[in-house]
Protein backbone atom coordinates (compact mmCIF):
# COMPACT_ATOMS: atom_id res chain seq x y z
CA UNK A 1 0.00 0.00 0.00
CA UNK A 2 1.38 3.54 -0.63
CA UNK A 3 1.07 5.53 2.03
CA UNK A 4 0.02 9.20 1.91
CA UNK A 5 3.72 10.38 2.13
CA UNK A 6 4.75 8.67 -0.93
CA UNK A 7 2.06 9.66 -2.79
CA UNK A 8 2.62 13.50 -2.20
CA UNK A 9 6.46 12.58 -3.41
CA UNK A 10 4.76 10.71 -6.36
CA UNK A 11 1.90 12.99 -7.71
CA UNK A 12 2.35 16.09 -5.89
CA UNK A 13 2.77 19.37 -7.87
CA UNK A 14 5.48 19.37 -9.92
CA UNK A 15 5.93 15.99 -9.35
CA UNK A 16 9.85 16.88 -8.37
CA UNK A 17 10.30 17.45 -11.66
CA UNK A 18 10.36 20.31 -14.34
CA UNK A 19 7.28 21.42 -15.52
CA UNK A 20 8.20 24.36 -17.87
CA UNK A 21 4.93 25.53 -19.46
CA UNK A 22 5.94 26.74 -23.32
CA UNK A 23 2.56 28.27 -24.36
CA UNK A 24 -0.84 30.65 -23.23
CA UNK A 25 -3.48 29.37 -20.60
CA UNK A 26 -5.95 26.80 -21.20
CA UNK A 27 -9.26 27.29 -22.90
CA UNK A 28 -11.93 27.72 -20.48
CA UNK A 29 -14.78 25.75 -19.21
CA UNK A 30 -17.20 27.58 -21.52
CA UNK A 31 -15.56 25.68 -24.20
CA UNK A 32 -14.00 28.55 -25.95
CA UNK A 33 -10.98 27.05 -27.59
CA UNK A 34 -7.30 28.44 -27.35
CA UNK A 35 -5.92 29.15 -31.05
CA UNK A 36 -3.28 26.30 -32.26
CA UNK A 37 -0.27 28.61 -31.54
CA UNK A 38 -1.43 28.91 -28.11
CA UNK A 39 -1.48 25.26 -26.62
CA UNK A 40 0.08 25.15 -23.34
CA UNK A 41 2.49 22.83 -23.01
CA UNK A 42 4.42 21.16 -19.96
CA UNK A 43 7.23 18.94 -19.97
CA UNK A 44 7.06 16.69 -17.61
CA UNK A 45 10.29 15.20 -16.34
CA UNK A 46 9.47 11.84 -13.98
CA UNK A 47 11.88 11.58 -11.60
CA UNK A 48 12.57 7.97 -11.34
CA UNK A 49 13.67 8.09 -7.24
CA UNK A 50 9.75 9.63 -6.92
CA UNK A 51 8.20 6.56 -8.35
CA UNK A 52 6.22 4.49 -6.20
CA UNK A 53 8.06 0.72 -6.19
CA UNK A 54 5.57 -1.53 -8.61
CA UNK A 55 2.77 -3.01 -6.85
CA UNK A 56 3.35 -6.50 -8.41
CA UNK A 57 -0.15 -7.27 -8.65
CA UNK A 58 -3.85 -6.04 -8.27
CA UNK A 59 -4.81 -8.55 -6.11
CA UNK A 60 -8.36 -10.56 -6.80
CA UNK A 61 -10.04 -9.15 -10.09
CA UNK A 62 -13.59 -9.12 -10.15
CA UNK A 63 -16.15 -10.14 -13.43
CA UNK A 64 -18.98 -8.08 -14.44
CA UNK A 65 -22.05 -8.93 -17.23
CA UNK A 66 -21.82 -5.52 -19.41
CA UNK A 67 -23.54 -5.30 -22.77
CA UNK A 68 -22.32 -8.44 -24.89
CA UNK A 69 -19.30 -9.30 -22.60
CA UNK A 70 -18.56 -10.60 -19.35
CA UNK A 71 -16.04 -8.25 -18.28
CA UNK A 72 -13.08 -8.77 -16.15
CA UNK A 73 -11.52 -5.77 -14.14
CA UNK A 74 -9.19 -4.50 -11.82
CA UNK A 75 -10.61 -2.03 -8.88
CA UNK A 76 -9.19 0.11 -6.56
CA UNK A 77 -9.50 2.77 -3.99
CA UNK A 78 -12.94 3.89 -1.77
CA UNK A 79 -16.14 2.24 -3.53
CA UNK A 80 -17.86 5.62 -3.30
CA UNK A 81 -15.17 8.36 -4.71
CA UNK A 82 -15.26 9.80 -7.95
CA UNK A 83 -14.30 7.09 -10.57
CA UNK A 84 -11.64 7.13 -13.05
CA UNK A 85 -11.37 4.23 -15.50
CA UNK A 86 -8.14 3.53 -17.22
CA UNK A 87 -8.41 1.41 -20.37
CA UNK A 88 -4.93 -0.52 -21.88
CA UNK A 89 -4.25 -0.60 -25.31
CA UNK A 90 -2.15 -3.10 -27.57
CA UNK A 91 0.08 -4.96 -26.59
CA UNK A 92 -0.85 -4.34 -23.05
CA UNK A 93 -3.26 -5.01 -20.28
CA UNK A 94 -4.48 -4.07 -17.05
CA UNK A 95 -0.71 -3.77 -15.29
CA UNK A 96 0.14 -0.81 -17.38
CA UNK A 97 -1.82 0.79 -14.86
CA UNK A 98 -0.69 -1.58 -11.54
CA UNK A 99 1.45 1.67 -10.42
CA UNK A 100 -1.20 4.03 -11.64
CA UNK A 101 -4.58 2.39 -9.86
CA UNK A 102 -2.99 3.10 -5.94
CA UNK A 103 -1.61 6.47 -6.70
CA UNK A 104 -5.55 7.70 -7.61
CA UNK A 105 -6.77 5.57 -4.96
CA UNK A 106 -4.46 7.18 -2.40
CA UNK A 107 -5.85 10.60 -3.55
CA UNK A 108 -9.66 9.01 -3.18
CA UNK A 109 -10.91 7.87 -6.19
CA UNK A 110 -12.20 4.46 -7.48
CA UNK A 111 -10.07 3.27 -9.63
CA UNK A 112 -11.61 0.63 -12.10
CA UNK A 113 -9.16 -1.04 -14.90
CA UNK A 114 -11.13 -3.27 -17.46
CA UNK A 115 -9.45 -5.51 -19.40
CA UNK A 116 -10.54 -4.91 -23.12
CA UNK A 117 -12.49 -7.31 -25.25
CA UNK A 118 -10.25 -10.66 -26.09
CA UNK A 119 -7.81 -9.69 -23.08
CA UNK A 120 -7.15 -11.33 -19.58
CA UNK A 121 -10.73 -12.41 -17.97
CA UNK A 122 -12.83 -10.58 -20.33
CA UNK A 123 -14.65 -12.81 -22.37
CA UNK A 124 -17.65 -13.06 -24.54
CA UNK A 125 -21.38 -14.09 -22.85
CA UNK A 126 -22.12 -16.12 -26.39
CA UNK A 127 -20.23 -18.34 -28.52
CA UNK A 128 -22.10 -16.80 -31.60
CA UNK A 129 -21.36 -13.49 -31.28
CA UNK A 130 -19.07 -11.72 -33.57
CA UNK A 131 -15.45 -11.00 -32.52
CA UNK A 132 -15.38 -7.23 -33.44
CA UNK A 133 -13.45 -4.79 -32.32
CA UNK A 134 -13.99 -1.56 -34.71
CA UNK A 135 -14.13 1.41 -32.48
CA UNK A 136 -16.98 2.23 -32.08
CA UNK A 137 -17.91 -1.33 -30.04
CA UNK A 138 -14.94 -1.01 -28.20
CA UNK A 139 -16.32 2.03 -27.01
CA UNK A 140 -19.77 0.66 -26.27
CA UNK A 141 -17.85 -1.40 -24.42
CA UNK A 142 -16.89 1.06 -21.88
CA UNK A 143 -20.70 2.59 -21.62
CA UNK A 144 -21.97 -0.65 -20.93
CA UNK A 145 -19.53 -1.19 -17.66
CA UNK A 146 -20.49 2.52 -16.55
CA UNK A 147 -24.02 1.26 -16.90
CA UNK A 148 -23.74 -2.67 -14.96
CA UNK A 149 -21.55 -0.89 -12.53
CA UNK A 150 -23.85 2.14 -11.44
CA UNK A 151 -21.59 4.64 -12.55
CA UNK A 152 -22.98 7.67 -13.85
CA UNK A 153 -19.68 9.66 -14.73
CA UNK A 154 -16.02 9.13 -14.56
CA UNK A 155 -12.58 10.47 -15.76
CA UNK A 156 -11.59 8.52 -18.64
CA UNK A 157 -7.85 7.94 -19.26
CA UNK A 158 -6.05 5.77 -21.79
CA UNK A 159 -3.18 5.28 -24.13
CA UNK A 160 -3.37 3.29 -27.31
CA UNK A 161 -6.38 1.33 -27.84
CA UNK A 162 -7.09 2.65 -24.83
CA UNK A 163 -7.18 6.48 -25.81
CA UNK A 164 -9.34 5.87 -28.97
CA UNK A 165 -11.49 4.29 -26.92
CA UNK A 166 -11.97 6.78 -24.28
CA UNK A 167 -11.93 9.99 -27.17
CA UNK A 168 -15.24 8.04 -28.50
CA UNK A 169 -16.65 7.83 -25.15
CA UNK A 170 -16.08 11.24 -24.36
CA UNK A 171 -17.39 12.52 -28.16
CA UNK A 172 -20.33 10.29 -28.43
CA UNK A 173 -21.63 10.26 -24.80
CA UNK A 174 -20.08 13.35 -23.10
CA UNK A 175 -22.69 13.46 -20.42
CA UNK A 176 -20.75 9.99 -18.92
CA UNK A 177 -17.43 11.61 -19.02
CA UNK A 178 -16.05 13.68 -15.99
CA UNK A 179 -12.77 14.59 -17.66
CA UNK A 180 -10.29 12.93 -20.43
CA UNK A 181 -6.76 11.76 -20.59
CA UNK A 182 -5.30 10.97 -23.92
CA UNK A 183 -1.76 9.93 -24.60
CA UNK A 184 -1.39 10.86 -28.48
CA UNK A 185 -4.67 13.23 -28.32
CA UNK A 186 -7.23 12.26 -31.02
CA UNK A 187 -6.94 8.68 -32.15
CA UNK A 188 -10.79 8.44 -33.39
CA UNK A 189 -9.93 6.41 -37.28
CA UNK A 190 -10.87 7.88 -40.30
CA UNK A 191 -11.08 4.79 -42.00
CA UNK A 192 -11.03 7.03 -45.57
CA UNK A 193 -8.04 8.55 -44.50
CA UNK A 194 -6.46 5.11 -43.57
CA UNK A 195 -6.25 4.46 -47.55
CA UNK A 196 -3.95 6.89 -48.03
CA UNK A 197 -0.13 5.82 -47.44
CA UNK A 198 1.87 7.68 -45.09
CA UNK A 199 5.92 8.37 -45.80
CA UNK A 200 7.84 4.88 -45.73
CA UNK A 201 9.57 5.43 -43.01
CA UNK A 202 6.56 6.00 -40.88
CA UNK A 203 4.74 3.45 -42.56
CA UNK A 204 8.04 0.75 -41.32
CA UNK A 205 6.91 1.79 -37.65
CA UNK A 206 3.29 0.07 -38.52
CA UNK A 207 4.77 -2.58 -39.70
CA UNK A 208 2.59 -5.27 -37.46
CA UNK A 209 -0.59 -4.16 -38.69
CA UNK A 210 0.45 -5.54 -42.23
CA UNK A 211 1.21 -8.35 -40.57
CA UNK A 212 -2.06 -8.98 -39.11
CA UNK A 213 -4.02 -8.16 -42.16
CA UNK A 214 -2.46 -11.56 -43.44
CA UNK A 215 -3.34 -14.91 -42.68
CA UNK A 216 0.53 -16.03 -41.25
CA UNK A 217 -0.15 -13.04 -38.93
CA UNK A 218 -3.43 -14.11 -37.63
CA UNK A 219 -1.55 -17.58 -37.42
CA UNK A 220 1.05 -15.74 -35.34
CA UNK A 221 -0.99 -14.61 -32.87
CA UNK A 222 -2.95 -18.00 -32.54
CA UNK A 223 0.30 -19.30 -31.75
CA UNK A 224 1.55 -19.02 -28.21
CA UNK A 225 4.86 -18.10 -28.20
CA UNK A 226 4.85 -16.25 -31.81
CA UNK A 227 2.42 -13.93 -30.06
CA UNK A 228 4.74 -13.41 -27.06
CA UNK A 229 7.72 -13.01 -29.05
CA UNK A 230 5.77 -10.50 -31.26
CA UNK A 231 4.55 -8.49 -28.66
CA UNK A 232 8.11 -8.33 -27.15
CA UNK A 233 9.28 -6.86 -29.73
CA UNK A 234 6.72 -4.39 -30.05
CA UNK A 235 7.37 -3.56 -26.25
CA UNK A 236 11.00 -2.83 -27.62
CA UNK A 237 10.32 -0.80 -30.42
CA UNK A 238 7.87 1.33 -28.65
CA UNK A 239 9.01 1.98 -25.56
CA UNK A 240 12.77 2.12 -26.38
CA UNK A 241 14.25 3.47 -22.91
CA UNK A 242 11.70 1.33 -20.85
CA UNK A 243 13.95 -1.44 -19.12
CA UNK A 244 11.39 -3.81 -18.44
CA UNK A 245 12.09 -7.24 -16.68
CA UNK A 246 11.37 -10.83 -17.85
CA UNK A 247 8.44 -10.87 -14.96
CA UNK A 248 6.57 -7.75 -15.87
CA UNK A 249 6.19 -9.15 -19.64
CA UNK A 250 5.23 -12.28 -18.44
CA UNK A 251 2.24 -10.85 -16.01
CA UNK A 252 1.11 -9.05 -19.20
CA UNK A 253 1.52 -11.71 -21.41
CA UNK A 254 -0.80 -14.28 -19.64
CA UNK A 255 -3.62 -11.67 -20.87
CA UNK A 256 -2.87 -12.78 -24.72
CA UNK A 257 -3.88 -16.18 -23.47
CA UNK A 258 -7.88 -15.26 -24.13
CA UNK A 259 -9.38 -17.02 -26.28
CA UNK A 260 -10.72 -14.60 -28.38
CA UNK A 261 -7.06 -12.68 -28.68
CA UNK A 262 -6.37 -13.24 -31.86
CA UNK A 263 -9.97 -12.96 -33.30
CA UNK A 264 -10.04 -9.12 -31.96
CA UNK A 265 -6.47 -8.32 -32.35
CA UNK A 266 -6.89 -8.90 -36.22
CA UNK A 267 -10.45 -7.84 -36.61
CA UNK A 268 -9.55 -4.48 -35.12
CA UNK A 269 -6.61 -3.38 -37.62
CA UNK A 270 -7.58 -4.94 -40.60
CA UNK A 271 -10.93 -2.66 -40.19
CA UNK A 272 -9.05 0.02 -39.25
CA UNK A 273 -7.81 -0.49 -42.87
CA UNK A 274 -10.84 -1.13 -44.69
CA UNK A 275 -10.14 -4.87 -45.10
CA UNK A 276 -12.67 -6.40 -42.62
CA UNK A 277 -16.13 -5.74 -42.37
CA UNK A 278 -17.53 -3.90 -39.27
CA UNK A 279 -21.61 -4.81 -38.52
CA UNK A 280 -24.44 -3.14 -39.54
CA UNK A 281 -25.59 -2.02 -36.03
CA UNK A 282 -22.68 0.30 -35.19
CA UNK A 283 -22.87 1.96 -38.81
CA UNK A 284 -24.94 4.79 -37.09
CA UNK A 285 -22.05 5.06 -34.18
CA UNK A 286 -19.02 4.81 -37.28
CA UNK A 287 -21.31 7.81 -38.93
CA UNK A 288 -21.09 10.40 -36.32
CA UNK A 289 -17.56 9.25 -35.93
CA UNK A 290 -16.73 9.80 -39.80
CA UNK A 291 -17.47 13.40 -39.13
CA UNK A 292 -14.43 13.70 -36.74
CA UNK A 293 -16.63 14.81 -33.83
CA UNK A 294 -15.24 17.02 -31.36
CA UNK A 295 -14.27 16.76 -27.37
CA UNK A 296 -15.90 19.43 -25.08
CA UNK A 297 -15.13 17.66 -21.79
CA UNK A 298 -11.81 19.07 -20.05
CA UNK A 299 -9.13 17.14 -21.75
CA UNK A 300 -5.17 16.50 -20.90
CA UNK A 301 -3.17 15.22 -23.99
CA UNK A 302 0.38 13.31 -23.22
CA UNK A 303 2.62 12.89 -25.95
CA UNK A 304 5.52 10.75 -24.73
CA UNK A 305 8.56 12.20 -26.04
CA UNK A 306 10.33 8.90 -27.16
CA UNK A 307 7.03 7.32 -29.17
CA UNK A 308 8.11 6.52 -32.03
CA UNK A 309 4.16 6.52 -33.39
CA UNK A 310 4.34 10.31 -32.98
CA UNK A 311 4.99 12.77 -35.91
CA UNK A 312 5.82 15.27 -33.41
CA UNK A 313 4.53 15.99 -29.41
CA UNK A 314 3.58 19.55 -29.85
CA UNK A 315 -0.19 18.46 -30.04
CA UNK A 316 -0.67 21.11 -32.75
CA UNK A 317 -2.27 18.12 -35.30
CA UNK A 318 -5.04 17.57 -33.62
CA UNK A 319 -5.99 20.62 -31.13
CA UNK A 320 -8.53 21.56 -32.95
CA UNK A 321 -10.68 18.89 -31.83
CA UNK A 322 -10.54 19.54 -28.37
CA UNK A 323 -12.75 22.40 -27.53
CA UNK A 324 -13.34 22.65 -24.12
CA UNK A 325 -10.84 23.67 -20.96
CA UNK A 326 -7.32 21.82 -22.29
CA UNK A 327 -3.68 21.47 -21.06
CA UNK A 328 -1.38 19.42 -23.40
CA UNK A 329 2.02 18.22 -21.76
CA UNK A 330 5.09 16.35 -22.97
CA UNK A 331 6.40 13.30 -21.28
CA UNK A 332 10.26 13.23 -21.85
CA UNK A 333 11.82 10.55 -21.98
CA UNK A 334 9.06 8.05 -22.03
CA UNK A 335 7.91 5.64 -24.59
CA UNK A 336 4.58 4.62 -25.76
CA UNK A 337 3.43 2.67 -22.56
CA UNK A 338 2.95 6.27 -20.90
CA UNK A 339 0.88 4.77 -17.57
CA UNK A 340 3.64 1.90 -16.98
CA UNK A 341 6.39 3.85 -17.75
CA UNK A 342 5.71 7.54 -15.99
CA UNK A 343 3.16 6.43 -13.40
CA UNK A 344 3.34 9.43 -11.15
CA UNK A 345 3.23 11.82 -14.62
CA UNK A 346 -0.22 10.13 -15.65
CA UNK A 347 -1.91 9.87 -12.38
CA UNK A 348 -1.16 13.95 -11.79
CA UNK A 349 -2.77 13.81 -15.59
CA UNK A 350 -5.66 12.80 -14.38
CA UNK A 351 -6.12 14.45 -11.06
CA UNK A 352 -5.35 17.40 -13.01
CA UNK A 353 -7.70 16.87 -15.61
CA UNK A 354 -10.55 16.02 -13.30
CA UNK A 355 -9.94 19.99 -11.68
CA UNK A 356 -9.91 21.94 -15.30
C-alpha cells in the first residue's frame, strides 16, 4: 500500500520534476478554444527516485455482465469516490496501470481497470457473437460497464487502444465523461483517411498491422509463443528506454492467453484499414464518428517524447478537436506505454484533468 507520504512525493505538484509551461493558458470551461499557436504545453520530467516501487499485482479481479461481454476488471480505492477508469491498449493489459490504480486511490478515487475485449478475464457471454473490435464497439464497451456498474460519470484515461477508446466515449456520450486523458490526443480512425499511405519510413513503424491483415499473422498470434515473441518486440520498439524485466512481460503476457485474442487483435486493424467488415448495427455510431466529432469535456493530452508513433509531441495536429478547458504536456523521456512507464506523470494527468 502507498502511504500518503509517498504519494505526495509521487503525484504532488510538480511531481519533483520540471514542468516548464511553453505556451498561453488553457481554454476555459465555456468551451472557448485556445488558437493552435497557443497550446500550453508542460514537460514533464518523472523523476525515477519519486516513483512508487511496482505493486506486483492487483490482487483478486472481479467479473462483471456488461452489454455483450462478461467483463473482467481491476478495482481500486474507496467504492464511493469519484471514478476514473483507465483502459490498456495493444500490446498491453491491465498492469500498465498496476502503479497508476494506488496512486488515484491514495488521492480518493475508485479506480476501475477493465481488461478490453479478447484480453485477460474478459470474455464473450455467447459463442455466436461476432469478434469485433472496430471502435466504435470497443467504445460501447466502456458505456456498458459505466451502466452494470452504477456509474454515472467518470474520468476517462487511456493510451493506445485505450485512448481511442476513451476519445469516443467522451465525443459520443459526453454526459458519462467527468474529464479525459489521452496519450497521443485524437486517435478516433478515419477509415477514408487510412487508404492513403503515409511516408515509408513512418509506414516501417506500422509494420505489425500488415502483418495482421495476413493470414501467417493471424496464425502468429494464434500461436503461443509467436504472439509473445511478437509483442516483445513491439514492447521494444515502442518503448525504447523502458527497461522492463522478464516478470513484468510475463504478467502481461498471460492476458494474450484469451481465447478470443487473436480474433479481436486482427479484426480491429484490418478494419481500421478497410479490409474487414464492421456490422451493420454500429454503422450509425461509425457515422457520427466519420465526421471527426469534437471533445468538449476538459481534456489533458500526453505525448511521450520517445514514441516513435508520434509525428511530433507539440499536439498542434489535432488541437482543434478539443474544444473545451485543455492542457497538453510532454512526457520526456518516455515511450509509448505512458501509464507503466511515468506512473506518477499520468496519475497527476488525471487528477489534473478532473480539476480543469
Amino acid at each position: 500500500m502507498i502511504n500518503r507520504r509517498t504519494f505526495s512525493k509521487a503525484v504532488g505538484l510538480g511531481m519533483g520534476a520540471a514542468a516548464v509551461p511553453t505556451g498561453a493558458v488553457a481554454a476555459d470551461r465555456s468551451g472557448r478554444p485556445a488558437a493552435p499557436a497557443e497550446v500550453p504545453v508542460l514537460t514533464e520530467v518523472p523523476t525515477p527516485t519519486e516513483v512508487p516501487a511496482p505493486a506486483r499485482t492487483f490482487g483478486r479481479l472481479k467479473q462483471v455482465r456488461a452489454g455483450v461481454l462478461d467483463i473482467g476488471y481491476a478495482e481500486a480505492g474507496p467504492a464511493h469516490g469519484p471514478v476514473a477508469v483507465c483502459l490498456h491498449g495493444w500490446p498491453y493489459d491491465i498492469h500498465s496501470y498496476v502503479d497508476v490504480a494506488p496512486l488515484l486511490a491514495e488521492a480518493g478515487y475508485r479506480v476501475i481497470v477493465p481488461y478490453l475485449r479478447g484480453h485477460g478475464t474478459t470474455t464473450f457471454r455467447s459463442p455466436t457473437e461476432v469478434r469485433n473490435a472496430q471502435q466504435s464497439a470497443v467504445a460501447l464497451d466502456v458505456v456498458a460497464l459505466l451502466d452494470a456498474l452504477g456509474i454515472r460519470r467518470a474520468v476517462l484515461a487511456g493510451f493506445d487502444w485505450g485512448s481511442r477508446t476513451a476519445d469516443i466515449v467522451a465525443a459520443l456520450w459526453p454526459e458519462r465523461v467527468r474529464a479525459l486523458v489521452s496519450v497521443s490526443g485524437y486517435l478516433v480512425t478515419d477509415v477514408r483517411a487510412q487508404q492513403n499511405p503515409l511516408p515509408p519510413k513512418a509506414e516501417h513503424t506500422w509494420w505489425y498491422q500488415y502483418y495482421f491483415a495476413t493470414d501467417r499473422g493471424r496464425r502468429a498470434l494464434e500461436n503461443p509463443q509467436y504472439r509473445r515473441e511478437l509483442a516483445r518486440a513491439v514492447w521494444a520498439e515502442a518503448s525504447p528506454t523502458w527497461a522492463f524485466d522478464d516478470a513484468t512481460f510475463e504478467r502481461t503476457a498471460a492476458a494474450f492467453d484469451n481465447p478470443d485474442y487473436a480474433a479481436i487483435v486482427t479484426h480491429n486493424y484490418r478494419w481500421r484499414l478497410g479490409l474487414a467488415a464492421g456490422e451493420p448495427r454500429y454503422d450509425r455510431y461509425e457515422q457520427r464518428l466519420a465526421d471527426r466529432p469534437t471533445i468538449g469535456v476538459p481534456t489533458i493530452t500526453l505525448d511521450p517524447g520517445l514514441d516513435p508513433f508520434l509525428a511530433s509531441t507539440d499536439g498542434l495536429g489535432y488541437r482543434k478537436f478539443f474544444t473545451g478547458a485543455y492542457e497538453h504536456r510532454v512526457l520526456d523521456g518516455v515511450g509509448h506505454n505512458a501509464p507503466q512507464e511515468a506512473p506518477a506523470a499520468f496519475a497527476r494527468a488525471v487528477l489534473d484533468a478532473d480539476r480543469l
